[in-house]
C-alpha atoms as a PDB file:
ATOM      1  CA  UNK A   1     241.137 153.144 108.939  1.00  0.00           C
ATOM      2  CA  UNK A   2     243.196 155.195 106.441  1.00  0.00           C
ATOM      3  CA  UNK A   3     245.442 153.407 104.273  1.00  0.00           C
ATOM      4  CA  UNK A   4     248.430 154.057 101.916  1.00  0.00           C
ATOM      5  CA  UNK A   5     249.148 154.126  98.417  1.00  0.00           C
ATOM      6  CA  UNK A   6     252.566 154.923  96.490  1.00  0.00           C
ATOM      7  CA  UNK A   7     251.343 157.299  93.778  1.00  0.00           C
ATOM      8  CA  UNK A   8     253.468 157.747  90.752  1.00  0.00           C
ATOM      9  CA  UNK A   9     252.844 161.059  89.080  1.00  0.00           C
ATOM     10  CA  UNK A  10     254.072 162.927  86.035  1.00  0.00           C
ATOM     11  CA  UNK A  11     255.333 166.317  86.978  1.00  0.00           C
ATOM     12  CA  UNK A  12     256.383 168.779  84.180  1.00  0.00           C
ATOM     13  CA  UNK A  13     255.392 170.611  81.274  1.00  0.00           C
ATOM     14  CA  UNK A  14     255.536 170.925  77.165  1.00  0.00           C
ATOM     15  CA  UNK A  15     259.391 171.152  78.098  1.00  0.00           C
ATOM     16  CA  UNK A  16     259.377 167.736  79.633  1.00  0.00           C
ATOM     17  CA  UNK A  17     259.005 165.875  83.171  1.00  0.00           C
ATOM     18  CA  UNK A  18     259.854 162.878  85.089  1.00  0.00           C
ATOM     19  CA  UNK A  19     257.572 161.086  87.690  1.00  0.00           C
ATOM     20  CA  UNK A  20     258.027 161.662  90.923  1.00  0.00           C
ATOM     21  CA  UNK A  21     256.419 159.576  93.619  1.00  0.00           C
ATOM     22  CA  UNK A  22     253.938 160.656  96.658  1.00  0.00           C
ATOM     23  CA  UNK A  23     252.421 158.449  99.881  1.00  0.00           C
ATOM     24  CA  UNK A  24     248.877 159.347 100.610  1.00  0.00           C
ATOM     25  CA  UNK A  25     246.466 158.146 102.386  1.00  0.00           C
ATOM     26  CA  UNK A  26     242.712 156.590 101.184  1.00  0.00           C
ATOM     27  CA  UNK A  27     239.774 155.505 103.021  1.00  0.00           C
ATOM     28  CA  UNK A  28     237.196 152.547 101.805  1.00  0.00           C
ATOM     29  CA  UNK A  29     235.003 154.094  98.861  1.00  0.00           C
ATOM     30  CA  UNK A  30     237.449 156.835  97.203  1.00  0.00           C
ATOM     31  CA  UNK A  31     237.953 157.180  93.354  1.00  0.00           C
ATOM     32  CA  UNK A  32     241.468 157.623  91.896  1.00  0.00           C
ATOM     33  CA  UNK A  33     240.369 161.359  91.855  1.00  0.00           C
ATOM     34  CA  UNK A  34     239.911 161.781  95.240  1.00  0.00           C
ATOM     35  CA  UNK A  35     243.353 160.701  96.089  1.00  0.00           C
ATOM     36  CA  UNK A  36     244.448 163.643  93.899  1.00  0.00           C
ATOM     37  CA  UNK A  37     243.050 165.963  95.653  1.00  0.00           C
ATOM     38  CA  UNK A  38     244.056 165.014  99.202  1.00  0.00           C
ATOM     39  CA  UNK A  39     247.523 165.131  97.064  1.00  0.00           C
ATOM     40  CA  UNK A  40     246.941 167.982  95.856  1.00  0.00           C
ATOM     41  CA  UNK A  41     245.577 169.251  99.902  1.00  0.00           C
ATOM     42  CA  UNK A  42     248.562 167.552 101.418  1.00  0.00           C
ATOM     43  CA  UNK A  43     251.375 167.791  99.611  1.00  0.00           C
ATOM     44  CA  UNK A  44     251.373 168.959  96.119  1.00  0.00           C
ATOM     45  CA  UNK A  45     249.200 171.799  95.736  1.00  0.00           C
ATOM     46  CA  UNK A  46     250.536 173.051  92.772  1.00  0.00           C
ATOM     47  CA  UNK A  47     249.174 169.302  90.824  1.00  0.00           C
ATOM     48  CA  UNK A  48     247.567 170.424  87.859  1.00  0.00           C
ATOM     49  CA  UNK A  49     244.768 167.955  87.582  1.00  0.00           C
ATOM     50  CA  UNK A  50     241.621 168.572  84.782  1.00  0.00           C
ATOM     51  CA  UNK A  51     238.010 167.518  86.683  1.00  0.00           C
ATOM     52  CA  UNK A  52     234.634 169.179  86.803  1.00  0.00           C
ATOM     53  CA  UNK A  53     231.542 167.036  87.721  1.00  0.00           C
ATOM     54  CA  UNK A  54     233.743 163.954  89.314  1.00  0.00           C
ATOM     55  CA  UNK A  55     230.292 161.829  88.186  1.00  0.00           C
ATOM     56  CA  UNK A  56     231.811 160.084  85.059  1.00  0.00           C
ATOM     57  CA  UNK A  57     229.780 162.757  83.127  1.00  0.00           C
ATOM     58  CA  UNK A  58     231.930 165.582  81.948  1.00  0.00           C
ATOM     59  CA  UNK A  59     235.047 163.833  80.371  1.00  0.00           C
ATOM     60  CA  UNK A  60     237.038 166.253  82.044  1.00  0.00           C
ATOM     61  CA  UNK A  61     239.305 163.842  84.613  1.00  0.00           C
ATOM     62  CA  UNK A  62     241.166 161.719  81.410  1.00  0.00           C
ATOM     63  CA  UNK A  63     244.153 160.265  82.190  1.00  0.00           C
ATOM     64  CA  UNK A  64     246.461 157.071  81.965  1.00  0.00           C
ATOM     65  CA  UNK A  65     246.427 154.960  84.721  1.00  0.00           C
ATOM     66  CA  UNK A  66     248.682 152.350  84.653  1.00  0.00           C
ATOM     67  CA  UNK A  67     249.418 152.637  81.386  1.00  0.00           C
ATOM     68  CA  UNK A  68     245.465 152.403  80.125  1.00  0.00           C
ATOM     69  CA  UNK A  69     243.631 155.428  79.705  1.00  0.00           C
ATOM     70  CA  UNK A  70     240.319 155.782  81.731  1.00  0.00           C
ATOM     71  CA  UNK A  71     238.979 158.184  84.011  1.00  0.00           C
ATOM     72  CA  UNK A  72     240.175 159.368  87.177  1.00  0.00           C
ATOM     73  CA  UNK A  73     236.495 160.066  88.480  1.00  0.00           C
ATOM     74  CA  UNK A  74     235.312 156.342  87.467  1.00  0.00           C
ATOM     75  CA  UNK A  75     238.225 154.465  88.672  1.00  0.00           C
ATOM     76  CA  UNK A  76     238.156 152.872  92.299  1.00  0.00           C
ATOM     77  CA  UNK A  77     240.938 152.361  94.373  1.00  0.00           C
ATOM     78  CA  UNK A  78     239.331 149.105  95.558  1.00  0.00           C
ATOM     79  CA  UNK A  79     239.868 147.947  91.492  1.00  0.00           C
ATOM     80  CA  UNK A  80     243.545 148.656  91.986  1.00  0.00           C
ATOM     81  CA  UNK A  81     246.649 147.187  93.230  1.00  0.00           C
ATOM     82  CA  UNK A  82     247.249 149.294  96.007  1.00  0.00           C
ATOM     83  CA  UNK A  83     250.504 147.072  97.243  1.00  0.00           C
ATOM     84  CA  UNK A  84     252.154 148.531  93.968  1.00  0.00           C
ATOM     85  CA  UNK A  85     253.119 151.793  92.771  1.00  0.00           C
ATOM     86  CA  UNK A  86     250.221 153.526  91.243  1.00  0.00           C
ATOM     87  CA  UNK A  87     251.336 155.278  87.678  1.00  0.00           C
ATOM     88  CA  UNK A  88     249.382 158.093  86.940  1.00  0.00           C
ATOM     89  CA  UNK A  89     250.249 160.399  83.696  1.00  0.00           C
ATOM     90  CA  UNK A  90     248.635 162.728  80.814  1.00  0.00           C
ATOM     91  CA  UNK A  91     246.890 161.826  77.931  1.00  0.00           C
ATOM     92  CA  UNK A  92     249.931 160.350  75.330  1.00  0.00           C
ATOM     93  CA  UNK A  93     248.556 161.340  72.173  1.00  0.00           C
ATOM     94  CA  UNK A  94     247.992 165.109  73.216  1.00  0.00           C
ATOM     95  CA  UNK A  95     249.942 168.037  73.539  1.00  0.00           C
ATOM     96  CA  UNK A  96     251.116 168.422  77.792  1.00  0.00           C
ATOM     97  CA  UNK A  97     250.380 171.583  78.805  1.00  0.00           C
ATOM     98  CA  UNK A  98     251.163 170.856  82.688  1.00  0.00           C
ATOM     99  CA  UNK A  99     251.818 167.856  84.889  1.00  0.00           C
ATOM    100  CA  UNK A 100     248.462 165.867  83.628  1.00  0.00           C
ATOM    101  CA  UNK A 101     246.696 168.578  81.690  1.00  0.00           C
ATOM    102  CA  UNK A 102     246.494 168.319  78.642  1.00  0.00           C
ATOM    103  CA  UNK A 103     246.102 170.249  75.144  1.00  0.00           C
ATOM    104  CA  UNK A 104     243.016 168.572  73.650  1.00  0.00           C
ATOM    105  CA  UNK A 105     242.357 171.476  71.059  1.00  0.00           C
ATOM    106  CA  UNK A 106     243.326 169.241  68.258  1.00  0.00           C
ATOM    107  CA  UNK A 107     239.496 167.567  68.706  1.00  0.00           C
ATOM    108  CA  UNK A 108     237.659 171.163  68.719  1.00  0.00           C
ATOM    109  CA  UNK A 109     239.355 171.420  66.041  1.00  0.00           C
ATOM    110  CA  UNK A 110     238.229 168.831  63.789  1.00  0.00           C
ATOM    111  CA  UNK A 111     234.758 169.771  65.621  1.00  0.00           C
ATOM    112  CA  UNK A 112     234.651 172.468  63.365  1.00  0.00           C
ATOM    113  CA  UNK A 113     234.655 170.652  60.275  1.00  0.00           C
ATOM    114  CA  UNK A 114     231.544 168.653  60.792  1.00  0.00           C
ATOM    115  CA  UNK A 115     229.202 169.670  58.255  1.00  0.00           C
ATOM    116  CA  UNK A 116     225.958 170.517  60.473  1.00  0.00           C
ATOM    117  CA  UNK A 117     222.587 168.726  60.480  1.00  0.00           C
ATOM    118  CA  UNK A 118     220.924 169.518  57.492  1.00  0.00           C
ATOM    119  CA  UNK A 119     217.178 168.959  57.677  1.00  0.00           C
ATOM    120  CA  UNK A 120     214.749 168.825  54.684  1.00  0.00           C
ATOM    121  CA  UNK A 121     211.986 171.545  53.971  1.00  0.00           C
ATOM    122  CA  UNK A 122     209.155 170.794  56.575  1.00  0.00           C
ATOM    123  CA  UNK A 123     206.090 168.757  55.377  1.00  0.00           C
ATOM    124  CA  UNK A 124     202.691 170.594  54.819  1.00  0.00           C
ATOM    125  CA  UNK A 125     201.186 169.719  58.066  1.00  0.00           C
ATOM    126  CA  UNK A 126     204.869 171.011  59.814  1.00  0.00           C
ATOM    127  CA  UNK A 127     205.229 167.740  60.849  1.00  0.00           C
ATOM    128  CA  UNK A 128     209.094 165.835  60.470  1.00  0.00           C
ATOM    129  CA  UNK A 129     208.130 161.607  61.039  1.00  0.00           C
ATOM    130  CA  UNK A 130     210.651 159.151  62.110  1.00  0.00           C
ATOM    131  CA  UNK A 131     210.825 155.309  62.532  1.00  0.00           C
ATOM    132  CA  UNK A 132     211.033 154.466  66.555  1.00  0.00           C
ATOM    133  CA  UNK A 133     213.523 152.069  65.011  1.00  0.00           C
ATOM    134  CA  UNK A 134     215.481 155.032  63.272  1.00  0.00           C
ATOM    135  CA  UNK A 135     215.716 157.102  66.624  1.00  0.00           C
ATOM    136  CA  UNK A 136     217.207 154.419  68.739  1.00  0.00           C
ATOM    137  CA  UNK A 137     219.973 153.856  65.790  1.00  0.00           C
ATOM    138  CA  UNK A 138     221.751 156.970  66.688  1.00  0.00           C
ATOM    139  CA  UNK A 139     220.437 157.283  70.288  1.00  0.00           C
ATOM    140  CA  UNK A 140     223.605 155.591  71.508  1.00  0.00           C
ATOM    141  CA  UNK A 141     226.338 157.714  69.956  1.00  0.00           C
ATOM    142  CA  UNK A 142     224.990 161.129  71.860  1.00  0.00           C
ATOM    143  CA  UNK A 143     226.254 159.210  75.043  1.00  0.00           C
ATOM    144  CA  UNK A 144     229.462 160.320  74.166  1.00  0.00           C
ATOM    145  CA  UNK A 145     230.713 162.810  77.119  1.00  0.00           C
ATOM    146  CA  UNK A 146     233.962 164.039  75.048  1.00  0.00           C
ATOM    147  CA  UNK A 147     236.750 162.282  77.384  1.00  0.00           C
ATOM    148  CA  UNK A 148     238.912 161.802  74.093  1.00  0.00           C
ATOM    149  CA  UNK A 149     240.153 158.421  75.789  1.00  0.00           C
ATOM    150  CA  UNK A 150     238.970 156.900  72.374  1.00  0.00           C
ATOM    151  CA  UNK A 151     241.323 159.300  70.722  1.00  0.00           C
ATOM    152  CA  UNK A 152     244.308 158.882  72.783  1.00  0.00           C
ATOM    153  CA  UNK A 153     244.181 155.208  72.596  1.00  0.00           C
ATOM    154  CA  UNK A 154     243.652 155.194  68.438  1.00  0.00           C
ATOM    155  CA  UNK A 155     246.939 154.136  67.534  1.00  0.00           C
ATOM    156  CA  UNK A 156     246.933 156.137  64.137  1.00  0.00           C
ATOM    157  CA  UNK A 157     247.406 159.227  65.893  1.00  0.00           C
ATOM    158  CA  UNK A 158     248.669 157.870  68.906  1.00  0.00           C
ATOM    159  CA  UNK A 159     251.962 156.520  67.203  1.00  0.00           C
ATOM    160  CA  UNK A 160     252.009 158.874  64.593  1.00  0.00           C
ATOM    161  CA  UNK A 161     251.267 162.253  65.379  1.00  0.00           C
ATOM    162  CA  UNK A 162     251.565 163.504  61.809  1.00  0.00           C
ATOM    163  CA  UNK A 163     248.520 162.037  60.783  1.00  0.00           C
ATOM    164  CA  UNK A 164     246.169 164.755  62.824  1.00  0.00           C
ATOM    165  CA  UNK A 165     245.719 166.857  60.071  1.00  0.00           C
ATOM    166  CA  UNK A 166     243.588 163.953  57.723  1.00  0.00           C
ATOM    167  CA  UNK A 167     242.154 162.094  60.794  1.00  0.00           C
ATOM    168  CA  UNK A 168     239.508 162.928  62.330  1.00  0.00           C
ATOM    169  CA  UNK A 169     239.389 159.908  65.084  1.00  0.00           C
ATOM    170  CA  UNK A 170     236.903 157.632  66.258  1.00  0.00           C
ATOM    171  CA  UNK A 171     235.099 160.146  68.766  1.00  0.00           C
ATOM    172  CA  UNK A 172     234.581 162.367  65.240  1.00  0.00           C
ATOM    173  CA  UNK A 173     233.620 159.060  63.393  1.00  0.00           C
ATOM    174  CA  UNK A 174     230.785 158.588  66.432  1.00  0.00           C
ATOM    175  CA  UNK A 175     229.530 162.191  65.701  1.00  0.00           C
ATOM    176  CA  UNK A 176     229.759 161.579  61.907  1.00  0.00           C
ATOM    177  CA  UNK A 177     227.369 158.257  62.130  1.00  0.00           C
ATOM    178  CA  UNK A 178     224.945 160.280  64.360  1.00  0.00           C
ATOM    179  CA  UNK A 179     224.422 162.633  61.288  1.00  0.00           C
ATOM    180  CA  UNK A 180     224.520 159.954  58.581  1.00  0.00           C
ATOM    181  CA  UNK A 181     222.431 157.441  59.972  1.00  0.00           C
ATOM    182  CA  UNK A 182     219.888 160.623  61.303  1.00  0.00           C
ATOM    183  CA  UNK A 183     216.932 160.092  59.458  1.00  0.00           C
ATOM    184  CA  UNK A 184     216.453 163.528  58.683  1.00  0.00           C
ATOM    185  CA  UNK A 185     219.707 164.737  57.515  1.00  0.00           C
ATOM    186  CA  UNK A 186     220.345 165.396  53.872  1.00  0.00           C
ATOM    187  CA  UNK A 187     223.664 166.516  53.923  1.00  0.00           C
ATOM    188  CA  UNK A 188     226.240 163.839  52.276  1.00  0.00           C
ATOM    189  CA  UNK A 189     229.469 163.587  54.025  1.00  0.00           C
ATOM    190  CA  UNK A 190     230.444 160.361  52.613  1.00  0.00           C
ATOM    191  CA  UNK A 191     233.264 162.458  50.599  1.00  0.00           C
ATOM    192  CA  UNK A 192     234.579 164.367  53.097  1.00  0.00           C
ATOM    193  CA  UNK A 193     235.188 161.016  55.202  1.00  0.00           C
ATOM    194  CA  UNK A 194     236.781 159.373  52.565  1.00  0.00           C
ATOM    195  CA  UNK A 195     239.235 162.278  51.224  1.00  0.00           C
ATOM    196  CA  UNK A 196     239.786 164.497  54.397  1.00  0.00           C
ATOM    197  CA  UNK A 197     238.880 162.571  57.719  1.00  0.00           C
ATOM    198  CA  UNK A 198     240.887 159.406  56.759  1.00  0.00           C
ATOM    199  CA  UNK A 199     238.045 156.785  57.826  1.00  0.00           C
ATOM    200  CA  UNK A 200     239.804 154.563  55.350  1.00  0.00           C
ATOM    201  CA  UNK A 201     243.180 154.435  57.996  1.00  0.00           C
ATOM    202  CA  UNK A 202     240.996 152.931  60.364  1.00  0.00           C
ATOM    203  CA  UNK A 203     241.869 149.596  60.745  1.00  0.00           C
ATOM    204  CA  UNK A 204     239.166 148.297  63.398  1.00  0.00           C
ATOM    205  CA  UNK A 205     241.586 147.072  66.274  1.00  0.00           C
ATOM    206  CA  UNK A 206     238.459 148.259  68.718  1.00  0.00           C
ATOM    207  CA  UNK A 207     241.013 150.073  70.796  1.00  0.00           C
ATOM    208  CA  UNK A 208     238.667 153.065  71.064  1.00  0.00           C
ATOM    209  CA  UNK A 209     235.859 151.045  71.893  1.00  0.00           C
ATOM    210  CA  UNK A 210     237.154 148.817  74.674  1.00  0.00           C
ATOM    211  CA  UNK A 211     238.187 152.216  76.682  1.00  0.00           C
ATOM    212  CA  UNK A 212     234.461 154.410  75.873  1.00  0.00           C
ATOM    213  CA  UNK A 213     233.810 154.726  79.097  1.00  0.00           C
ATOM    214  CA  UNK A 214     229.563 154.748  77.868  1.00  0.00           C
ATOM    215  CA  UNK A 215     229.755 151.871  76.469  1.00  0.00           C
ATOM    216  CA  UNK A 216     229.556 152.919  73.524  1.00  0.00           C
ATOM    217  CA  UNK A 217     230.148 150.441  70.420  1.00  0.00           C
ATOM    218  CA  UNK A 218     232.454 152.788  68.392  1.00  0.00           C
ATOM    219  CA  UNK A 219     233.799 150.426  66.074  1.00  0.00           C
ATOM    220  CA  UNK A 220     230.676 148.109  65.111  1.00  0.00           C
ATOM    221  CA  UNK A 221     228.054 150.620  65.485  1.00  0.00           C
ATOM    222  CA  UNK A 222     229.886 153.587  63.581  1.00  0.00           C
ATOM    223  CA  UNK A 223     233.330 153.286  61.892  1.00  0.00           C
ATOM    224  CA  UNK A 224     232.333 149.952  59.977  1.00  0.00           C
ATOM    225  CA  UNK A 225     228.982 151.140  58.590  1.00  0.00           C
ATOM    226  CA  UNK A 226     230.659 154.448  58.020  1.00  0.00           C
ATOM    227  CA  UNK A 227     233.306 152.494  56.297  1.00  0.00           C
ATOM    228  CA  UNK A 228     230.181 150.098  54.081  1.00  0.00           C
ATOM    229  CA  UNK A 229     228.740 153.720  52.753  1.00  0.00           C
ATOM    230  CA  UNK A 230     231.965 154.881  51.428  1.00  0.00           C
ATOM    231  CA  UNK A 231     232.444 151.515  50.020  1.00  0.00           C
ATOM    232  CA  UNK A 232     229.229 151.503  48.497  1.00  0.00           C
ATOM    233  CA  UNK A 233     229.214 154.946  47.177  1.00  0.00           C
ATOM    234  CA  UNK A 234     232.834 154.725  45.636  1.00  0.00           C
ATOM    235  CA  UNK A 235     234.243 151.284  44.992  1.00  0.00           C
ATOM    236  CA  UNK A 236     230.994 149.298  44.227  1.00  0.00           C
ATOM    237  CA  UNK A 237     231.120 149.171  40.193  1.00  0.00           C
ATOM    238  CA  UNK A 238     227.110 148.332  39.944  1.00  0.00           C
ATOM    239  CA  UNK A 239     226.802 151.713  41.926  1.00  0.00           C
ATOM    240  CA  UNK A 240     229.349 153.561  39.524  1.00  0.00           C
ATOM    241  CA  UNK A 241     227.604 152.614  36.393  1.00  0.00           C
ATOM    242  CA  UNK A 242     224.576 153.467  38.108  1.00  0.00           C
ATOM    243  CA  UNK A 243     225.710 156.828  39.467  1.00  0.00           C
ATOM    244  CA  UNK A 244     227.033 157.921  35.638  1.00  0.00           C
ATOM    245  CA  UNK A 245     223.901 156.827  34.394  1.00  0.00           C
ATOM    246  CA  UNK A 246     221.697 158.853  36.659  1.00  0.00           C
ATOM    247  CA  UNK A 247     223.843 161.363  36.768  1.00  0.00           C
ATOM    248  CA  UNK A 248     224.740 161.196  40.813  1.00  0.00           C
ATOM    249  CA  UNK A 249     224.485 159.072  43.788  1.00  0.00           C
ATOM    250  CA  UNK A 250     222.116 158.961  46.342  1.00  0.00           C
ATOM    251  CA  UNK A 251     222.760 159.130  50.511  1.00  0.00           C
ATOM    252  CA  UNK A 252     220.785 155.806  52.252  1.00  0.00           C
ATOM    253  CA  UNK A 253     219.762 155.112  55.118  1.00  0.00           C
END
């Protein structure tokens, strides 16, 4: 037997919007997502709703439910209060483009500016060698499906908008300790993340990680030994010495 629940929507566009509330019905077994589109069927089909694979794969279906941002595919209607109005609105940290689209170019942006894998020449035999050990390190942070829920929820861009241009974010910082922590990369990017991504404005609330919808452990397994090499490499005085000595520093493991 169908049921009923109040759905509170955000209707507009870059010019602004209000929320405007819809009744529609749900059966046992429906995600938030399907909801929208028997909305979107029923009574609002012009709902502008982002979704692709509806399987929690594609990071497509981001949005803020109740005020937490999560994904419309992934989220049950059996895990919410259906005997209360359901609040359903964009991404707050990006750009709306229209009703819950929206403009998440700012993170293809700083996409760009990911110095590539760098491998070293191959050995005689042809043969690169890695530590089992080594591979499972970075295993985890190629989960990431690119819902930018971490991003919205960071607070540093969240609150302050201004500080987009000099940080990157904690998805970026998750694709930054996949190429640092690769065993086979040479490139050094411990630089760039200190004096263009703004790693050092992360503060470590875990925010980012308590929304990654994979689990992933953004804030232990990334930022904070992202955060140790650019300590080492910069502020540790025994290094320092050691680097004007030598005549450079070297990237670890």
């Amino acid at each position: 037997m169908a049921r009923v629940a109040k759905l509170r929507i955000w209707r507009g566009d870059a010019s602004g919007g209000q929320l405007h509330d819809y009744d529609v019905p749900w059966e046992e077994g429906m995600v938030l997502l399907d909801v929208l589109h028997v909305l979107q069927a029923t009574q609002a089909g012009d709902l502008a709703v982002r979704w692709n694979c509806k399987a929690g794969k594609c990071g497509s279906c981001s949005a803020e439910v109740n005020g937490k941002p999560r994904l419309m595919c992934m989220t049950r209607m059996s895990s919410l209060d259906t005997t209360q109005p359901i609040t359903v609105a964009p991404m707050k940290t990006f750009p709306v483009m229209r009703d819950l689209v929206t403009d998440v170019s700012f993170n293809f942006e700083m996409a760009k500016r990911v110095p590539a894998f760098k491998p070293p020449p191959r050995p005689p035999d042809g043969k690169y060698r890695m530590m089992q050990e080594d591979i499972d390190r970075v295993q985890e942070f190629h989960k990431c499906i690119e819902c930018f829920l971490c991003q919205d929820v960071c607070h540093v861009i969240r609150d302050h908008p201004e500080n987009k241009k000099v940080f990157a974010g904690p998805r970026f910082f998750v694709r930054y300790a996949a190429l640092e922590m690769h065993p086979l990369d040479t490139n050094d990017r411990r630089e760039l993340l200190k004096e263009q991504m703004g790693l050092g404005m992360c503060n470590i609330t875990k925010c980012c990680t308590e929304v990654c919808p994979e689990g992933i452990k953004i804030t232990d397994n990334a930022i904070i030994p992202l955060k140790e090499r650019v300590v080492d490499e910069f502020f540790d005085p025994v290094r320092w010495v050691w680097s004007k000595v030598t005549g450079g520093g070297s990237k670890e493991g």
